[in-house]
C-alpha atoms as a PDB file:
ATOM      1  CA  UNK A   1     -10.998 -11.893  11.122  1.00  0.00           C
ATOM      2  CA  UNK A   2      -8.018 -10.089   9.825  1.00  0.00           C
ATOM      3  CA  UNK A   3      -8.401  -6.317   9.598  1.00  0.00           C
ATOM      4  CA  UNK A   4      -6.625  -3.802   8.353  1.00  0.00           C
ATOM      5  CA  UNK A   5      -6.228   0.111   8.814  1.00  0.00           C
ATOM      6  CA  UNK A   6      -4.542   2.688   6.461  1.00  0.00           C
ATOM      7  CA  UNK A   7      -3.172   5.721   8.065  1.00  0.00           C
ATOM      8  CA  UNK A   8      -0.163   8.601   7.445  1.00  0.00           C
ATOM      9  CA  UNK A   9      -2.821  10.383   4.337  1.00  0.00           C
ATOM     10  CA  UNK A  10      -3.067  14.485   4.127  1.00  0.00           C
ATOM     11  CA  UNK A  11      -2.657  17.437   2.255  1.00  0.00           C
ATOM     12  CA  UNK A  12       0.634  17.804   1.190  1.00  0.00           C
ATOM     13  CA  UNK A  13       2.725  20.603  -1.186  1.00  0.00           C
ATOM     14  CA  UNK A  14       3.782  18.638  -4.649  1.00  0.00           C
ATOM     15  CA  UNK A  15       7.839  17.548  -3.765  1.00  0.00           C
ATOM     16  CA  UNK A  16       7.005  16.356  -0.056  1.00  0.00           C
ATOM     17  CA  UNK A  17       6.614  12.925   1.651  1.00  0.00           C
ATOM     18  CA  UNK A  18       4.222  11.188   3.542  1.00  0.00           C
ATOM     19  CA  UNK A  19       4.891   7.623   5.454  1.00  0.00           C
ATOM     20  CA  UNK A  20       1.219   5.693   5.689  1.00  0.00           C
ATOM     21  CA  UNK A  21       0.572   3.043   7.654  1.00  0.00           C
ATOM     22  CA  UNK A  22      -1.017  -0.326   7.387  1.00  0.00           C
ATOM     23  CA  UNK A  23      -1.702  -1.518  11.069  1.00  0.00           C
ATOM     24  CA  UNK A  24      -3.030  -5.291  10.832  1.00  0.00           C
ATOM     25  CA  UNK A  25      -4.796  -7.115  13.646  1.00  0.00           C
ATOM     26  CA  UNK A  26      -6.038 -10.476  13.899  1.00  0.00           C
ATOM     27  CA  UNK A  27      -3.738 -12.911  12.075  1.00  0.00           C
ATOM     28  CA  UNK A  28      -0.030 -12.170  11.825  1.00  0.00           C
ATOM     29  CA  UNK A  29       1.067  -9.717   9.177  1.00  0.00           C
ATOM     30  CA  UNK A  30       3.934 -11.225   8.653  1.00  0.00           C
ATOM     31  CA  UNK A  31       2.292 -14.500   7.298  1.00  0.00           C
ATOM     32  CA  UNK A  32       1.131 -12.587   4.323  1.00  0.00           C
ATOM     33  CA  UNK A  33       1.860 -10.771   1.240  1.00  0.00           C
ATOM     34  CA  UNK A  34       0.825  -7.145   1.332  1.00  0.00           C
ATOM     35  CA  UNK A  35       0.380  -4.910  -1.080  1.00  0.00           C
ATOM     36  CA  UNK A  36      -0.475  -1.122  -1.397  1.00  0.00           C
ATOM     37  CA  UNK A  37      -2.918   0.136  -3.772  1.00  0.00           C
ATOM     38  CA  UNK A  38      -4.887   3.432  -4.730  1.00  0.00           C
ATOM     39  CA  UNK A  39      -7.502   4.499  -6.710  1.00  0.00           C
ATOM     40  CA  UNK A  40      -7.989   8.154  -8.000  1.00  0.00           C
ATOM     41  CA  UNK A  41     -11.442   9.804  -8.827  1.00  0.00           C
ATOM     42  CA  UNK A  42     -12.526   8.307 -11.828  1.00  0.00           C
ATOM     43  CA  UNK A  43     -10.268   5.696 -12.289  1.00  0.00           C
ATOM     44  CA  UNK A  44      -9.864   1.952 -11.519  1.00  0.00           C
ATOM     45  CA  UNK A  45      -7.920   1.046  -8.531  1.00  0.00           C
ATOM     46  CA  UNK A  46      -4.096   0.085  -9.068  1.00  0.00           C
ATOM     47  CA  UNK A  47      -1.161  -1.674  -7.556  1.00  0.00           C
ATOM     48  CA  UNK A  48       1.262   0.582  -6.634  1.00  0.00           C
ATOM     49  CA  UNK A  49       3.544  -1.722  -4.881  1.00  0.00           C
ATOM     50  CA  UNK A  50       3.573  -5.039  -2.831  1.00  0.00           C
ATOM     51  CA  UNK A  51       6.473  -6.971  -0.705  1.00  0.00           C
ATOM     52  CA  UNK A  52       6.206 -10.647  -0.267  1.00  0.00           C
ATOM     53  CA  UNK A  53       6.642 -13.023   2.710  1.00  0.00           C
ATOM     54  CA  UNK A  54      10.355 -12.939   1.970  1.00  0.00           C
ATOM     55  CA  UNK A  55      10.768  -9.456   0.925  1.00  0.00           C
ATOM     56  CA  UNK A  56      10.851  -9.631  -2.689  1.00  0.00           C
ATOM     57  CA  UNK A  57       9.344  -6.703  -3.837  1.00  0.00           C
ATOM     58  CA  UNK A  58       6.323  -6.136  -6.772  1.00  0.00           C
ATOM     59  CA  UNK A  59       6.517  -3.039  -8.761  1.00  0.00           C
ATOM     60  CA  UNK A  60       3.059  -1.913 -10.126  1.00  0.00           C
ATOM     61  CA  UNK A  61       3.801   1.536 -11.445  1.00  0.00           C
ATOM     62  CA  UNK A  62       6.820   2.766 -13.429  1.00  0.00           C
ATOM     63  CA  UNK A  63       5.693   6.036 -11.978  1.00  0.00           C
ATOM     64  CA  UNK A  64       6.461   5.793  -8.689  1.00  0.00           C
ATOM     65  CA  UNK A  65       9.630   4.046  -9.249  1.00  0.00           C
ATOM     66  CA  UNK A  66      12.513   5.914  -7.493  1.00  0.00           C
ATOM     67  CA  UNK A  67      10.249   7.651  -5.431  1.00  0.00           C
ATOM     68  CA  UNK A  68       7.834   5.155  -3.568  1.00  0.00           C
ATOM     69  CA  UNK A  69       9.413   2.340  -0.763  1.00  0.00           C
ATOM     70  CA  UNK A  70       7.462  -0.188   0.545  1.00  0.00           C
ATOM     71  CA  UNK A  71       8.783  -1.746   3.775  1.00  0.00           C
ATOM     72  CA  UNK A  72       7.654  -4.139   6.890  1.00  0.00           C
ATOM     73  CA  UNK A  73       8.203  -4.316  10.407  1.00  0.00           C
ATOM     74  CA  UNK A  74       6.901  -7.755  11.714  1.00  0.00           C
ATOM     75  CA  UNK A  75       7.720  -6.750  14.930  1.00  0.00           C
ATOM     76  CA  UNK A  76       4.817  -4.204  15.263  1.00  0.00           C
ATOM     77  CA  UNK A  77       2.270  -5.866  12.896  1.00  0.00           C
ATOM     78  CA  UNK A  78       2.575  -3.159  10.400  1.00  0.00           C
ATOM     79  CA  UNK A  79       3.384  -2.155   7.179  1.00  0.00           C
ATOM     80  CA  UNK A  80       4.486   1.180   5.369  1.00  0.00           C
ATOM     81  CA  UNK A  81       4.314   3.407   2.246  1.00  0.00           C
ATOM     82  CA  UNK A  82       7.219   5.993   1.642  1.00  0.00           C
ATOM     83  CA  UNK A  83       6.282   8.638  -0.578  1.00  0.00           C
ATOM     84  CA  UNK A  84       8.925  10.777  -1.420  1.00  0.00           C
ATOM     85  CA  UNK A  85       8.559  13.656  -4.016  1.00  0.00           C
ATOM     86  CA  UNK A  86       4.854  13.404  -4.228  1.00  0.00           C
ATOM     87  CA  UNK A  87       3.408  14.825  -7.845  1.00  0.00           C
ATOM     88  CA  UNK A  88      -0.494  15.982  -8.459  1.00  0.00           C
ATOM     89  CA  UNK A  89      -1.123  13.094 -10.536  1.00  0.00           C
ATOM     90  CA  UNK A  90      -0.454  10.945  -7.072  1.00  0.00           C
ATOM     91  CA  UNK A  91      -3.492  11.843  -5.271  1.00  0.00           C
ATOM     92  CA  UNK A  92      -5.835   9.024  -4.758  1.00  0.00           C
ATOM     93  CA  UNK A  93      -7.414   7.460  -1.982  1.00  0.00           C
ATOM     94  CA  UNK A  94      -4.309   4.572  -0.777  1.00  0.00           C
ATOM     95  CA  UNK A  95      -5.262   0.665   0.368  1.00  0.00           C
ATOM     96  CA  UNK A  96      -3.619  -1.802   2.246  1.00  0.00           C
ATOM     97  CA  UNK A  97      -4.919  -5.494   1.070  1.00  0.00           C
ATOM     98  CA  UNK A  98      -3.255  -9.193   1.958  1.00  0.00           C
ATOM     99  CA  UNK A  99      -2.905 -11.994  -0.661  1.00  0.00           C
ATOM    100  CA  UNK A 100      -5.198 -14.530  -0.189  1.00  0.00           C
ATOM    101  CA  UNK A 101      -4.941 -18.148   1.694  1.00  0.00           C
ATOM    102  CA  UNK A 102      -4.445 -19.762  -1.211  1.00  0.00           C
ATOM    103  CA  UNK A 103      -1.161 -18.181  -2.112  1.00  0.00           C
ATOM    104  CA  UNK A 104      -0.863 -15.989   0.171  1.00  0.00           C
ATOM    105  CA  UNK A 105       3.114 -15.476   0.655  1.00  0.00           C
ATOM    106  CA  UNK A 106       3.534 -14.337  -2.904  1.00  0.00           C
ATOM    107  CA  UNK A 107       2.421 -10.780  -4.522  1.00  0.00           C
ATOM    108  CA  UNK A 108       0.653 -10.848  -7.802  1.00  0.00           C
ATOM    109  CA  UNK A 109      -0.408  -8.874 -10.830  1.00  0.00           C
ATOM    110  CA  UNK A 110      -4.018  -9.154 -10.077  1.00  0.00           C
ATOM    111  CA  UNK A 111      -5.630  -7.580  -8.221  1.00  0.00           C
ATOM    112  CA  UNK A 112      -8.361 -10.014  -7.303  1.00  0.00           C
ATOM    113  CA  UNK A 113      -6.044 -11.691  -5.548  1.00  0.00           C
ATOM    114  CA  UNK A 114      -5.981  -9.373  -2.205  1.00  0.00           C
ATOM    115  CA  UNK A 115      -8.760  -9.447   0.067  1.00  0.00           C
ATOM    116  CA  UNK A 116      -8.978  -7.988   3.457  1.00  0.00           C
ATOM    117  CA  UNK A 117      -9.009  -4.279   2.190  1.00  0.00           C
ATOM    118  CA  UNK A 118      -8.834  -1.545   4.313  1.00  0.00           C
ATOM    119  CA  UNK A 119     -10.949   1.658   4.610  1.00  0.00           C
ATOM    120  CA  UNK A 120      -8.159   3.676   2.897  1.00  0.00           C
ATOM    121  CA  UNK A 121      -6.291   6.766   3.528  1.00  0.00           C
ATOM    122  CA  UNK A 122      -6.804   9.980   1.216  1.00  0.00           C
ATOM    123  CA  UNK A 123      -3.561  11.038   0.246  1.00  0.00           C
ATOM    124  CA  UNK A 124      -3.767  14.916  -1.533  1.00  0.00           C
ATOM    125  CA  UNK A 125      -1.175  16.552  -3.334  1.00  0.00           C
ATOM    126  CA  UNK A 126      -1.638  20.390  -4.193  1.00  0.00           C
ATOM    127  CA  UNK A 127       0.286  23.317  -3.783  1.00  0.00           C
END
């Protein structure tokens, strides 16, 4: 019964920042993994990051290192995506996903292992 919904996406000049959302209801958040994804036109979807239980934190892309911050506030049942200096090549549709039962306090490389996915959030950068 766990759902999840992306928020924060828009049309933004190349060098800004966004903050999205992922607002969880049904189970707590904090029981699980979470990781952000995206997937652009014409391509496969990809990690971009994901924090575990603990806060250890999974880096997907060497692209977005320096620039992206994943983060979680328990408290509110949410997590977030800080984008900072946003380039062209980042536009993509953006998903929140949980790891599943099975291991679900850990992140992981693969992708199968999330479930739950969101609707997504289109995030556009374009001057």
């Amino acid at each position: 019964q766990l759902r999840l919904v992306e928020s924060g996406g828009g049309l933004v000049q190349p060098g800004g920042s966004l903050r999205l959302s992922c607002a969880a209801s049904g189970p707590i958040l904090g029981y699980y993994a979470i990781g952000w994804f995206r997937q652009a036109p014409g391509k496969e979807r990809e990690g971009v990051l994901c924090i575990s239980v603990s806060g250890d934190i999974t880096n997907y892309l060497d692209s977005v290192k320096g620039r992206f911050t994943i983060s979680r506030d328990n408290a509110v049942n949410t997590v977030y995506l800080q984008m900072n200096g946003l380039k062209p090549e980042d536009t993509a549709v953006y998903y929140c996903a949980v790891r599943r039962p099975s291991d679900r306090r850990m992140c992981s490389m693969t992708i199968s292992d999330f479930a739950s996915w969101g609707r997504g959030t289109q995030v556009t950068v374009s001057s």
